[in-house]
C-alpha atoms as a PDB file:
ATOM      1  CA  UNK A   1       3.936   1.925 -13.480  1.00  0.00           C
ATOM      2  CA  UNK A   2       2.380   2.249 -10.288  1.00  0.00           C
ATOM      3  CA  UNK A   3      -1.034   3.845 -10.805  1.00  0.00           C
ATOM      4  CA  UNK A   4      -3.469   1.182 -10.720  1.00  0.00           C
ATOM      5  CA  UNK A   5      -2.705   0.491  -7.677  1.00  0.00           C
ATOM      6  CA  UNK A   6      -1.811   4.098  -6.274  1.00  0.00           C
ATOM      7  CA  UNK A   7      -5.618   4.662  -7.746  1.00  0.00           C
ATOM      8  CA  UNK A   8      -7.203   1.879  -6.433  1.00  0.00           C
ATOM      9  CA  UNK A   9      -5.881   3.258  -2.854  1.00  0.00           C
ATOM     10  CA  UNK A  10      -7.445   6.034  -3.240  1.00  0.00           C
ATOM     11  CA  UNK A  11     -10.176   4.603  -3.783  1.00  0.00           C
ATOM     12  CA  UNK A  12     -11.215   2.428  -0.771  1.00  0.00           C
ATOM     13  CA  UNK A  13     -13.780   3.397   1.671  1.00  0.00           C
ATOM     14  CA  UNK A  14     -15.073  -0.493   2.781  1.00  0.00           C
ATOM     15  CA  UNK A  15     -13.704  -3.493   3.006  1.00  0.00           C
ATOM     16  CA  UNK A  16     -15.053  -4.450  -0.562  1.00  0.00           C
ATOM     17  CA  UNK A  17     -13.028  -1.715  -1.714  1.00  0.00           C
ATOM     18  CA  UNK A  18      -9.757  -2.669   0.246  1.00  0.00           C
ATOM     19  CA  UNK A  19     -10.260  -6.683  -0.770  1.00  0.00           C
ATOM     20  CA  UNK A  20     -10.261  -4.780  -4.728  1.00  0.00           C
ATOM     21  CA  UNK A  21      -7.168  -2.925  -3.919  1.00  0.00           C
ATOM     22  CA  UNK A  22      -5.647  -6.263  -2.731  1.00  0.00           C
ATOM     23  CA  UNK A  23      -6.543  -7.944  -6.128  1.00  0.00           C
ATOM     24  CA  UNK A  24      -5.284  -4.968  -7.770  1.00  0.00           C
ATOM     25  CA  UNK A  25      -2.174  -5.196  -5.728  1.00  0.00           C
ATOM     26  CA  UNK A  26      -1.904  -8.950  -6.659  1.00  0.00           C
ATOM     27  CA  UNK A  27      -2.025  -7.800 -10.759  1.00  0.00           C
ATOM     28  CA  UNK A  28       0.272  -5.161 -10.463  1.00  0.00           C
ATOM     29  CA  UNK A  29       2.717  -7.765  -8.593  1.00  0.00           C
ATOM     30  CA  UNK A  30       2.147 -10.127 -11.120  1.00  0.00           C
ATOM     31  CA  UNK A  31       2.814  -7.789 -14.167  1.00  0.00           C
ATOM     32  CA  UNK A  32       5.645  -5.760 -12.739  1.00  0.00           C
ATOM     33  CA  UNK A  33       6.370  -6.345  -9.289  1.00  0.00           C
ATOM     34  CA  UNK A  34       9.660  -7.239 -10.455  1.00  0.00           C
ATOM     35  CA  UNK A  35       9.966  -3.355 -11.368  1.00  0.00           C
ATOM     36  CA  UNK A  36       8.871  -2.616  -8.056  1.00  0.00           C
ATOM     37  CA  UNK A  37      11.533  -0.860  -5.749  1.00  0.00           C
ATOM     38  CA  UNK A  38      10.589  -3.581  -3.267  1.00  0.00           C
ATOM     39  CA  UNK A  39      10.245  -6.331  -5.149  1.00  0.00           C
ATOM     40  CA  UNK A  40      10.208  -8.980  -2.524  1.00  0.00           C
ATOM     41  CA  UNK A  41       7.242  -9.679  -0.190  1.00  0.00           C
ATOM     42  CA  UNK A  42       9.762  -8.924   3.075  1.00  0.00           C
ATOM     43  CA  UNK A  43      11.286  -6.038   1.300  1.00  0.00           C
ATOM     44  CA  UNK A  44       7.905  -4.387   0.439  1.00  0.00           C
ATOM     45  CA  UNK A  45       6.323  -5.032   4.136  1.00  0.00           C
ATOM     46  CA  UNK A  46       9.551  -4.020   5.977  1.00  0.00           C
ATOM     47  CA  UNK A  47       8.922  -0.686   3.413  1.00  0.00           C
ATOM     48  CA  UNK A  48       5.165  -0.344   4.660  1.00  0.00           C
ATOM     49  CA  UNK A  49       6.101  -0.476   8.202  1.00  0.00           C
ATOM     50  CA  UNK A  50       8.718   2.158   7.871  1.00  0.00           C
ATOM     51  CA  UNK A  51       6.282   4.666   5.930  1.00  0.00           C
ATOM     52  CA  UNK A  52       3.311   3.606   8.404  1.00  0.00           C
ATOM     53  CA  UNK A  53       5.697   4.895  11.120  1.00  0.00           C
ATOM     54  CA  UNK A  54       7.117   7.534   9.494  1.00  0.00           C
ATOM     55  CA  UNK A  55       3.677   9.016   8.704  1.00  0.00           C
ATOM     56  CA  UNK A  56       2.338   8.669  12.070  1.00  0.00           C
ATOM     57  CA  UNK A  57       4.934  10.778  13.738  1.00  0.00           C
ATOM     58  CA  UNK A  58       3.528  13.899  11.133  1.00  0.00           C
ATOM     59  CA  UNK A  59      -0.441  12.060  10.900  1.00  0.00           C
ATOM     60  CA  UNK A  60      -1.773  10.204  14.002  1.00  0.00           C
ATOM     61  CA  UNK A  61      -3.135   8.118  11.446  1.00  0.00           C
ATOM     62  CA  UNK A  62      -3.045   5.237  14.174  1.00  0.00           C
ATOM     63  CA  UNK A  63      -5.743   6.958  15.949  1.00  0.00           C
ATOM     64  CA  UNK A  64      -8.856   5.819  14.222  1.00  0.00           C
ATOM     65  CA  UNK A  65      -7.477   3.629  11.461  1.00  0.00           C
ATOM     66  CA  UNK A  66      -9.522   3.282   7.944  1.00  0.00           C
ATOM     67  CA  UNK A  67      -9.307   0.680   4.902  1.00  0.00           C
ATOM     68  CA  UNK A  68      -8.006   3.555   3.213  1.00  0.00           C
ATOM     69  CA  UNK A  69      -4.892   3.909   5.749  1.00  0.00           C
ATOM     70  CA  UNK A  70      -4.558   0.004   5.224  1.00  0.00           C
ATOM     71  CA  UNK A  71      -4.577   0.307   1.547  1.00  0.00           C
ATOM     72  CA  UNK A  72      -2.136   3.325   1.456  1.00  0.00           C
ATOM     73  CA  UNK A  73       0.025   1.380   3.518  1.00  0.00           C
ATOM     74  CA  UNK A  74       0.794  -1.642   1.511  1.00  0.00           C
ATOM     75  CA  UNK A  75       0.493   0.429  -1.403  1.00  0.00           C
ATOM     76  CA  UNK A  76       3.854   2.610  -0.007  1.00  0.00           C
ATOM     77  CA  UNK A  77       5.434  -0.247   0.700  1.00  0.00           C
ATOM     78  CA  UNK A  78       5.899  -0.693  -3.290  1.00  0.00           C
ATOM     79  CA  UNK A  79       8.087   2.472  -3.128  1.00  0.00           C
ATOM     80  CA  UNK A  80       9.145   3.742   0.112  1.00  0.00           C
ATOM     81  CA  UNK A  81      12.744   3.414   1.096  1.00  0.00           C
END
């Protein structure tokens, strides 16, 4: 359910990639985001903030930050709990 954007994320290097990632992010909303286990815009952030956190305690990821770290992210906060 989940793969576009799971593989877009992987995807992104640039910001061209990471502005893709957000349209694919829009689609997948769009199509199924009521599927999503966050299905609301608050739920899914609140989601991505607790898996950003969460994953810089074991990856300093906050160190030197990427469009790739921004895309996987948001794209956690579809399923993270």
């Amino acid at each position: 359910m989940y793969d576009a954007v799971f593989d877009s994320a992987d995807k992104v290097e640039t910001f061209e990639d990471f502005v893709e990632f957000l349209l694919v992010l829009e689609a997948s909303f769009k199509a199924e985001g009521t599927a999503w286990e966050n299905p609301t815009i608050d739920r899914m952030m609140e989601s991505a903030a607790a898996w950003a956190i969460d994953t810089a305690e074991r990856d300093p990821l906050t160190k030197n930050p990427t469009w790739h770290n921004f895309a996987q992210i948001l794209s956690a906060g579809i399923i993270y709990e």
